[in-house]
Protein backbone atom coordinates (compact mmCIF):
# COMPACT_ATOMS: atom_id res chain seq x y z
CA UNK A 1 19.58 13.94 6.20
CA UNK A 2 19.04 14.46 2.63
CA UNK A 3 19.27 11.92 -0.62
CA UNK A 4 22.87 11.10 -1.59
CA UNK A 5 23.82 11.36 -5.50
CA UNK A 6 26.96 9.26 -5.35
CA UNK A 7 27.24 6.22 -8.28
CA UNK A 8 25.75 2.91 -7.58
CA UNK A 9 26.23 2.26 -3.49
CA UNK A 10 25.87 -1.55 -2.61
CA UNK A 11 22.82 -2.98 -1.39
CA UNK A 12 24.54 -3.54 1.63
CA UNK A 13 25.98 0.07 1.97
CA UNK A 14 22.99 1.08 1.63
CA UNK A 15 21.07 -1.00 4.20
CA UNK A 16 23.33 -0.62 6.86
CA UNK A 17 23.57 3.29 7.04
CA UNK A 18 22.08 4.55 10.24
CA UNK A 19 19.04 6.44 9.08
CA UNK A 20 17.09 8.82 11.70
CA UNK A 21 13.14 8.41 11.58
CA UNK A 22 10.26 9.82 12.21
CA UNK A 23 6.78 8.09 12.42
CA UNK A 24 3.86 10.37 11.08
CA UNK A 25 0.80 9.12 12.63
CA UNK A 26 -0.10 5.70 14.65
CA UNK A 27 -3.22 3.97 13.50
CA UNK A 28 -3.68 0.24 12.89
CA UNK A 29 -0.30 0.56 9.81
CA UNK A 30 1.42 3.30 11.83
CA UNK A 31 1.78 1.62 14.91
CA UNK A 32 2.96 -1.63 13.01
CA UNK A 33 5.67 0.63 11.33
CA UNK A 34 6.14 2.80 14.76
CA UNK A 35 7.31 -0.95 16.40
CA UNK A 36 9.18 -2.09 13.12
CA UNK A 37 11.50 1.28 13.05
CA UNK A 38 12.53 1.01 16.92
CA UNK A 39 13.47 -2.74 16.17
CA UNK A 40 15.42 -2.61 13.07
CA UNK A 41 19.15 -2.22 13.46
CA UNK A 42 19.81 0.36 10.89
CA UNK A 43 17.09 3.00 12.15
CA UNK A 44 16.89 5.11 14.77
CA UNK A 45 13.62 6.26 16.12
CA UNK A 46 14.24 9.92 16.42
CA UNK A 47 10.35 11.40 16.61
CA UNK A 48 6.94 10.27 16.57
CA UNK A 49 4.08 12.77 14.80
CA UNK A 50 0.34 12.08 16.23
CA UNK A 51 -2.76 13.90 15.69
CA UNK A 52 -4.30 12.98 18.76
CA UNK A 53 -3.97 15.51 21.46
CA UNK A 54 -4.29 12.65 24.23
CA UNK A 55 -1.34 11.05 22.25
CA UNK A 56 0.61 13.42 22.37
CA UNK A 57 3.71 13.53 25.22
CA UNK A 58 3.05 10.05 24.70
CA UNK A 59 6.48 7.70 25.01
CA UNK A 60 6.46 6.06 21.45
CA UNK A 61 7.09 2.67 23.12
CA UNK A 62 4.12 2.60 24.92
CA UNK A 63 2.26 3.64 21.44
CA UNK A 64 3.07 0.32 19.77
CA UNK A 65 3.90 -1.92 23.12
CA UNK A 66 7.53 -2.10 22.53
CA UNK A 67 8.20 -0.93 25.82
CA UNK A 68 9.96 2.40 27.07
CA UNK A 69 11.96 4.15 23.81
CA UNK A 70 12.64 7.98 25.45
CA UNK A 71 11.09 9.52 22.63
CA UNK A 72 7.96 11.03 22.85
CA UNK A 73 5.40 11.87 20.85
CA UNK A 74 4.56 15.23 19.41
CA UNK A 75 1.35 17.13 17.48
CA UNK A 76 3.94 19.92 16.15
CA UNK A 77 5.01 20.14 12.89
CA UNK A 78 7.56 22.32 13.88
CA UNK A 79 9.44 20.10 16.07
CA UNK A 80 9.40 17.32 13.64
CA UNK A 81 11.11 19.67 11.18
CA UNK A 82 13.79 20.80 13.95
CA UNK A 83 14.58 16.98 14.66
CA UNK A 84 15.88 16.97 11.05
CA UNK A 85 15.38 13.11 10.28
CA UNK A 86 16.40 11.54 7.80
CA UNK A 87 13.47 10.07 7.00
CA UNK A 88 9.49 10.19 8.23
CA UNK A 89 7.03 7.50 7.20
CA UNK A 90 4.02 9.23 6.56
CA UNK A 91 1.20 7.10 7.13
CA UNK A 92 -1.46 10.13 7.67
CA UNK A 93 -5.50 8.86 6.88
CA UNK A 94 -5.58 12.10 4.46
CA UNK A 95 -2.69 13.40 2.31
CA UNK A 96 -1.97 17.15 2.77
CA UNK A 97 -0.07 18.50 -0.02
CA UNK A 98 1.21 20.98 2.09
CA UNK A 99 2.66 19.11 5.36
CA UNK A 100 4.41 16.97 2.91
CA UNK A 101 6.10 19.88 0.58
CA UNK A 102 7.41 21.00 3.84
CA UNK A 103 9.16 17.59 4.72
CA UNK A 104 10.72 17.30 1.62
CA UNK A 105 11.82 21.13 1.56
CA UNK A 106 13.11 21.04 4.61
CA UNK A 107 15.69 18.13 3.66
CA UNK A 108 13.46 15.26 4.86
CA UNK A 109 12.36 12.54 2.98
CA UNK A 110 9.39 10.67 2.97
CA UNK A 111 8.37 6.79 2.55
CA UNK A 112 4.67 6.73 2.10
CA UNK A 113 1.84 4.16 2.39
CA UNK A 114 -0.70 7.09 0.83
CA UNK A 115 -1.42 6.15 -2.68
CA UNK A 116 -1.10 9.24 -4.56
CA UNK A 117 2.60 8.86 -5.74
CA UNK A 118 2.46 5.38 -7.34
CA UNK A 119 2.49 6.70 -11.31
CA UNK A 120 3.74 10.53 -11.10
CA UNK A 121 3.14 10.79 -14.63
CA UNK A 122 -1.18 10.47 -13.58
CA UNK A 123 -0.67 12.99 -10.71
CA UNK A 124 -2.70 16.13 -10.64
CA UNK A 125 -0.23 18.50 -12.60
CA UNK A 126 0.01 21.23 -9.87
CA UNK A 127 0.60 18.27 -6.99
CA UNK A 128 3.18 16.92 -9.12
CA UNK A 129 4.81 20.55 -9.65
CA UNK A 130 4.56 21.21 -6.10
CA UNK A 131 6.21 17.89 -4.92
CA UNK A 132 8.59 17.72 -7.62
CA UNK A 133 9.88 21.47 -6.52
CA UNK A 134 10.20 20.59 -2.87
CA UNK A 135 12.08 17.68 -3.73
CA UNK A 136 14.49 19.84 -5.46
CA UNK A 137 14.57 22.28 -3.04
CA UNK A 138 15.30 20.17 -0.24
CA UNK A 139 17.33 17.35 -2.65
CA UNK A 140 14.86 14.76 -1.76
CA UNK A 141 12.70 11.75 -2.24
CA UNK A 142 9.64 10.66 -1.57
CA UNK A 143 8.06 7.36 -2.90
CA UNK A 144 4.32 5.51 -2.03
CA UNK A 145 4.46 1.75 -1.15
CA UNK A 146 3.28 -0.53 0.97
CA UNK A 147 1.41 -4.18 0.02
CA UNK A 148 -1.66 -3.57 -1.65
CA UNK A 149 -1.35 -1.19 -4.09
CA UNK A 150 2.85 -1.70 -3.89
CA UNK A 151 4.25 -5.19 -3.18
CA UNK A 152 1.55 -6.95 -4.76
CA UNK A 153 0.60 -4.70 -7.71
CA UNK A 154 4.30 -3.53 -8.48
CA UNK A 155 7.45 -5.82 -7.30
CA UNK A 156 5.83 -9.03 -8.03
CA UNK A 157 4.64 -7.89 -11.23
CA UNK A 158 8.08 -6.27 -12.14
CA UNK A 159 9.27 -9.85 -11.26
CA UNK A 160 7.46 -12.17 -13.07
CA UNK A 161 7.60 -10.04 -16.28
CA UNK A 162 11.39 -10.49 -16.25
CA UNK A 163 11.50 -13.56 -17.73
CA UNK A 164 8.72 -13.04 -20.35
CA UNK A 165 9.66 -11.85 -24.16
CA UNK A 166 6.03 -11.99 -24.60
CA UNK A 167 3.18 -11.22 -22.41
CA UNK A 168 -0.32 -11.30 -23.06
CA UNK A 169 -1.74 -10.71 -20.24
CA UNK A 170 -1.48 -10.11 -16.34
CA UNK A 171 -3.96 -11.03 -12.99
CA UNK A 172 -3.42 -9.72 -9.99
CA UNK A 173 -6.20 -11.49 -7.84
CA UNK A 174 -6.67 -10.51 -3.96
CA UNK A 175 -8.72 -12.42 -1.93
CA UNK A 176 -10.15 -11.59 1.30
CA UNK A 177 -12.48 -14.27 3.45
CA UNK A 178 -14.42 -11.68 5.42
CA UNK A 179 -16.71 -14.33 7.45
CA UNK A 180 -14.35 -14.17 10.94
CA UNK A 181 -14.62 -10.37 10.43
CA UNK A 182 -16.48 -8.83 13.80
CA UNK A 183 -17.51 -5.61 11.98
CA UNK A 184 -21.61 -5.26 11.26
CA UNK A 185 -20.47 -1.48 10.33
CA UNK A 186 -18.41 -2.24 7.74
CA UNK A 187 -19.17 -5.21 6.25
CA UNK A 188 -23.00 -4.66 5.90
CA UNK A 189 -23.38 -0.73 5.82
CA UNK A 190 -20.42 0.39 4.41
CA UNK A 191 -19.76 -2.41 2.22
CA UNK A 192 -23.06 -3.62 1.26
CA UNK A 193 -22.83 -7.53 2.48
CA UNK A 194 -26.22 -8.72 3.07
CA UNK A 195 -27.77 -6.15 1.59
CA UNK A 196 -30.51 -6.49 -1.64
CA UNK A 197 -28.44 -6.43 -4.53
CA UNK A 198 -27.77 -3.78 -6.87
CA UNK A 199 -25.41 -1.60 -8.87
CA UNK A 200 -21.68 -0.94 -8.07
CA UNK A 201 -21.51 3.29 -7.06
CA UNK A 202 -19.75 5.02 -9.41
CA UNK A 203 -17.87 6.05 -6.55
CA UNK A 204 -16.74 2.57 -5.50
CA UNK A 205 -15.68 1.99 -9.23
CA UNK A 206 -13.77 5.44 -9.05
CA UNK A 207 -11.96 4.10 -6.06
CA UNK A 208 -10.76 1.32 -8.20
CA UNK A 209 -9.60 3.12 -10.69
CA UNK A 210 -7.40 5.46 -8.65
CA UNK A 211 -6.25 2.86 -6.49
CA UNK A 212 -4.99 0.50 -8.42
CA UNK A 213 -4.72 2.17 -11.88
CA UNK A 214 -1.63 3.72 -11.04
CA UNK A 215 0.27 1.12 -10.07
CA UNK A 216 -0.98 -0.71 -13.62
CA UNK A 217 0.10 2.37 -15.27
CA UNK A 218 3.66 2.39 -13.50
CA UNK A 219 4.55 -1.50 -14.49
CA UNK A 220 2.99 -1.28 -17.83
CA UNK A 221 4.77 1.78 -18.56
CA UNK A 222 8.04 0.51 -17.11
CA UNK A 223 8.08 -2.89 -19.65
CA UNK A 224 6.84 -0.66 -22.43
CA UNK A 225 3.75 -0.91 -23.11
CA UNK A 226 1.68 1.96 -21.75
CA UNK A 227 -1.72 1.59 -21.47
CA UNK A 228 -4.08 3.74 -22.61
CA UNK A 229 -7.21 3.78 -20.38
CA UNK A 230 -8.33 2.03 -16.52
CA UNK A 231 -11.51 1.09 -16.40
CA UNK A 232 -13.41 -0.23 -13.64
CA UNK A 233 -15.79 -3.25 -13.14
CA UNK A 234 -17.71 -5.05 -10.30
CA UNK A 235 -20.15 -8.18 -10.00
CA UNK A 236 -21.91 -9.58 -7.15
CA UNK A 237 -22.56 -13.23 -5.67
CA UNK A 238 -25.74 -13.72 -3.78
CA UNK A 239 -26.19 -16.35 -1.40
CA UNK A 240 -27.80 -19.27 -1.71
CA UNK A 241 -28.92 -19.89 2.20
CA UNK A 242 -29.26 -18.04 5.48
CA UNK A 243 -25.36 -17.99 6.69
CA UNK A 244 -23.95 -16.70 10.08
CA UNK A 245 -20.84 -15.03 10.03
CA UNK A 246 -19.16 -13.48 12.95
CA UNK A 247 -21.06 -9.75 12.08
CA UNK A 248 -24.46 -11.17 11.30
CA UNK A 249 -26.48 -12.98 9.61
CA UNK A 250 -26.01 -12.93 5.57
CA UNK A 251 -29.82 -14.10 4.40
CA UNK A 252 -30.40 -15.83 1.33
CA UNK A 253 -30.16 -13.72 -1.99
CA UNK A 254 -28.49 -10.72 -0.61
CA UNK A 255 -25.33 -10.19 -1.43
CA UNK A 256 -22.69 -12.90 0.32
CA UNK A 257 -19.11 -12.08 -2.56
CA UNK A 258 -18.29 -9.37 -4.23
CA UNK A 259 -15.69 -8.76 -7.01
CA UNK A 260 -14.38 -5.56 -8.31
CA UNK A 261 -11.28 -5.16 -10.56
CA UNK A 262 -9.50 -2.32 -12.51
CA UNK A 263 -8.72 -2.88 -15.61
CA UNK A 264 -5.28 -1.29 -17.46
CA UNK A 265 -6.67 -1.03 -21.51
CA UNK A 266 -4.47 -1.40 -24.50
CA UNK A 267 -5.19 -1.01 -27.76
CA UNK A 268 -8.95 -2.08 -27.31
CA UNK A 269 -8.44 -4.99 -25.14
CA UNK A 270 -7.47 -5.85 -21.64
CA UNK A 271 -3.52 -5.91 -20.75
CA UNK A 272 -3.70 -5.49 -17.10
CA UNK A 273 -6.27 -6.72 -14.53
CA UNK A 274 -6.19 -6.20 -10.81
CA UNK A 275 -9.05 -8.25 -9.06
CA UNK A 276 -10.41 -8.19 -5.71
CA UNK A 277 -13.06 -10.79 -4.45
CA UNK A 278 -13.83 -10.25 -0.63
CA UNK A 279 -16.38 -13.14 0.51
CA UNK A 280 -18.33 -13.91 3.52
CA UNK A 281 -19.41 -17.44 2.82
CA UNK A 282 -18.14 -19.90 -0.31
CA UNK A 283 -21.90 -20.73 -1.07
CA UNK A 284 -23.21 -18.41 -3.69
CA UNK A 285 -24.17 -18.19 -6.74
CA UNK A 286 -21.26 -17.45 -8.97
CA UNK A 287 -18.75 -19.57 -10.46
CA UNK A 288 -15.71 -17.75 -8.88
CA UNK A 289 -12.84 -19.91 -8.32
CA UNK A 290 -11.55 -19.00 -4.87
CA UNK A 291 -8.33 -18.77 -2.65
CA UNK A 292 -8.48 -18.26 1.04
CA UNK A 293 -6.90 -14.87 2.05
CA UNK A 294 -4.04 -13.92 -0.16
CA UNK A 295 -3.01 -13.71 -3.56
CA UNK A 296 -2.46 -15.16 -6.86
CA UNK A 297 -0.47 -13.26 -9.70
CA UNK A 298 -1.76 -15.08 -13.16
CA UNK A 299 1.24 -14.20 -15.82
CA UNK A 300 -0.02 -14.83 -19.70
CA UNK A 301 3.14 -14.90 -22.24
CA UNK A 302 5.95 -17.01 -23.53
CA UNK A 303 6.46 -17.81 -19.94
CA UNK A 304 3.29 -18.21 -18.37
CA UNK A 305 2.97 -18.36 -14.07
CA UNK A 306 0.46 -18.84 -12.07
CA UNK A 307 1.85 -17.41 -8.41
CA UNK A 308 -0.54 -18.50 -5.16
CA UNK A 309 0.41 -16.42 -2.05
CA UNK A 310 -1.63 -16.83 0.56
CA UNK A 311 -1.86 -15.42 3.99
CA UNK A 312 -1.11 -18.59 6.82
CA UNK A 313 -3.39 -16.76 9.20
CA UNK A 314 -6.12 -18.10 11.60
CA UNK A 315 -8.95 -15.83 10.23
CA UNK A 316 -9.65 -14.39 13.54
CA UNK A 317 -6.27 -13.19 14.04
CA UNK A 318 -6.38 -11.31 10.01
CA UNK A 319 -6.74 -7.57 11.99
CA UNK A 320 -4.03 -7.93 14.32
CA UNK A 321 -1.59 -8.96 11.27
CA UNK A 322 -2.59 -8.04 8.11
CA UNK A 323 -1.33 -4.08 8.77
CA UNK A 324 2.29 -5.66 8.95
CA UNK A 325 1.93 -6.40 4.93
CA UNK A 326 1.76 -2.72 4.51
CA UNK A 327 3.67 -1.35 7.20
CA UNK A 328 6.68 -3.47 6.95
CA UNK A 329 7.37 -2.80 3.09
CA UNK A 330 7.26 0.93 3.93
CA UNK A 331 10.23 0.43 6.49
CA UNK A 332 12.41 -1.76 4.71
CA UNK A 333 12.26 1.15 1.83
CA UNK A 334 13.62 3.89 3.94
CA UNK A 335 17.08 3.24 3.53
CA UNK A 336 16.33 2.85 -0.31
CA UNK A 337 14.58 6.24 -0.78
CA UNK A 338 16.77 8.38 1.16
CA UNK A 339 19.83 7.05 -0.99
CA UNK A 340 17.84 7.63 -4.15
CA UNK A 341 18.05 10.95 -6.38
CA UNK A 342 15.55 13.52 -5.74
CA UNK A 343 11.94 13.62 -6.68
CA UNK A 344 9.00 11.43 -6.77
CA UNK A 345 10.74 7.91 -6.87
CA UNK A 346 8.57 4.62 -7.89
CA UNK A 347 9.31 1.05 -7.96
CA UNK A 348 10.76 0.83 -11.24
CA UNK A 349 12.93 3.79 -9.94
CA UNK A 350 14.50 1.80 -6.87
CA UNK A 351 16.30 -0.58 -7.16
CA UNK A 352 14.72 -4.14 -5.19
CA UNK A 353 14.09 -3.22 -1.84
CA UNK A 354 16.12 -6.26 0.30
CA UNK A 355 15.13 -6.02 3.95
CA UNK A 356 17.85 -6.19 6.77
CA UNK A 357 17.06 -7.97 9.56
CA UNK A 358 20.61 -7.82 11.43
């Protein structure tokens, strides 16, 4: 149940443990990492945690389709704790401080997707106390992944660096084509598509800052060269004619791309970039170079890369997918975390999280 402190155990020691799990919460990610825990061969699916009060009594099977499992889910906190897990992937909407200190406490630990444990160093001081305590207390770990922030902002960064003795600079670019997307809501309320154009909220800048800042932080800090500032940034494409997408309409010169990036500062000048360009149509008025959905990782040094990854995904089927990137990273890491030390354990604290599929 709790982290082990013995020397260096193999990879494969490691991986092939049987670890007991319980899944905290199933929305779009949690039900992706619900299904990936009752397939994998070293986990065992010992409790499922929902809010929902129609969920709950729920066989976990049926939650994610993978058929009858005998477990059933539960809104207690309680029971959860009484199961004694191993492990629970907490994949809650909101973090409470609180239900988590009691995991850990309790002997539990905890693979996150929530964001607020990438850099512990940037952590509110009392969250950080109070997390770093439980862990103690309960000689545990807990440690935030998932794709973006995680995979994409941490472990492929962490990679490409290792064969620089110089670097300049580092891109993360994500790309998202958003024109298949059936969501009016979102895309044109929430996010402003289509919309008159005008100035990024400081709130939306915020957002990239805390996002993606820490995970900046954590691999500039772990090659050493800490930054000293995140700022935030964001620009607009307009487009240039009338374009249907699957939400709407996007009308000419309202906003059809948008690009907003956080920015990890050194010694006056840009270190660290992470850049995210979400478009509905490829005809507007900005010289962007762009990728379909995916990635590229740009790596400036005595070694310079250029990385493409990119997502081999009909567009249309992007929702039903896409919460695999995130889920499945948090899964393969449960066998890593629970055999780390205790406390609040990053990526440059793990070792490389291999994923074992048999």
């Amino acid at each position: 149940m709790t982290s082990t402190t013995d020397a260096s155990p193999s990879i494969a020691a490691i991986n092939t443990r049987p670890y007991r799990v319980v899944q905290w919460a199933t929305g779009n990610i949690g039900t992706k990492s619900l299904r990936g825990v009752i397939e994998h061969p070293a986990l065992t699916l010992s409790g499922v945690y929902v809010h929902s009060p129609e969920k709950a009594g729920v066989d976990a099977g049926d939650l994610c389709g993978a058929g009858t499992s005998g477990v059933v889910a539960t809104n207690s906190l309680d029971e959860i704790v009484a199961l004694a897990p191993d492990c629970v992937l907490y994949m809650a909407a909101k973090l409470d401080p609180d239900e988590v200190c009691r995991l850990l406490a309790a002997g539990i630990n905890v693979v996150t997707t929530r964001g607020e444990f990438h850099h512990p160093a940037g952590m509110a001081p009392e969250l950080r106390a109070a997390v770093e305590d439980a862990c103690h207390r309960g000689n545990t770990s807990i440690h935030s992944t998932g794709s973006s922030p995680g995979f994409i902002t941490e472990a492929i960064p962490l990679v490409l660096t290792s064969i620089q003795r110089r670097l300049d600079h580092i891109t993360i670019d994500e790309y998202a084509d958003l024109s298949s997307r059936d969501s009016p809501e979102l895309l044109f309320d929430i996010m402003g598509f289509g919309q008159a154009p005008g100035e990024f909220s400081e709130e939306r800048l915020s957002h990239a800052r805390n996002s993606f800042g820490p995970s900046l932080r954590l691999v500039a800090d772990g090659i050493g060269l800490p930054l000293d500032s995140i700022e935030a940034a964001g620009e607009i494409g307009l487009a240039r004619a009338d374009t249907e997408i699957a939400a709407g309409v996007v009308k000419a010169g309202t906003v059809a791309a948008q690009r907003i990036s956080a920015i990890g500062m050194r010694n006056g000048e840009a270190l660290m970039r992470f850049r995210a360009t979400w478009y509905c149509t490829d005809d507007f008025d900005q010289d962007w170079e762009l990728l379909s959905t995916g990635w590229r990782v740009t790596v400036e040094g005595d070694a310079p890369l250029e990385v493409d990854i990119k997502f081999p995904i009909k567009l249309e089927d992007m929702a039903a997918t896409t919460p695999g990137y995130t889920a499945n990273r948090a899964v393969n890491a449960v066998p890593f975390v629970c055999a780390a030390s205790p406390g609040i354990r990053t990526a440059t604290d793990l070792p490389q999280i291999i994923a074992a599929f048999g």
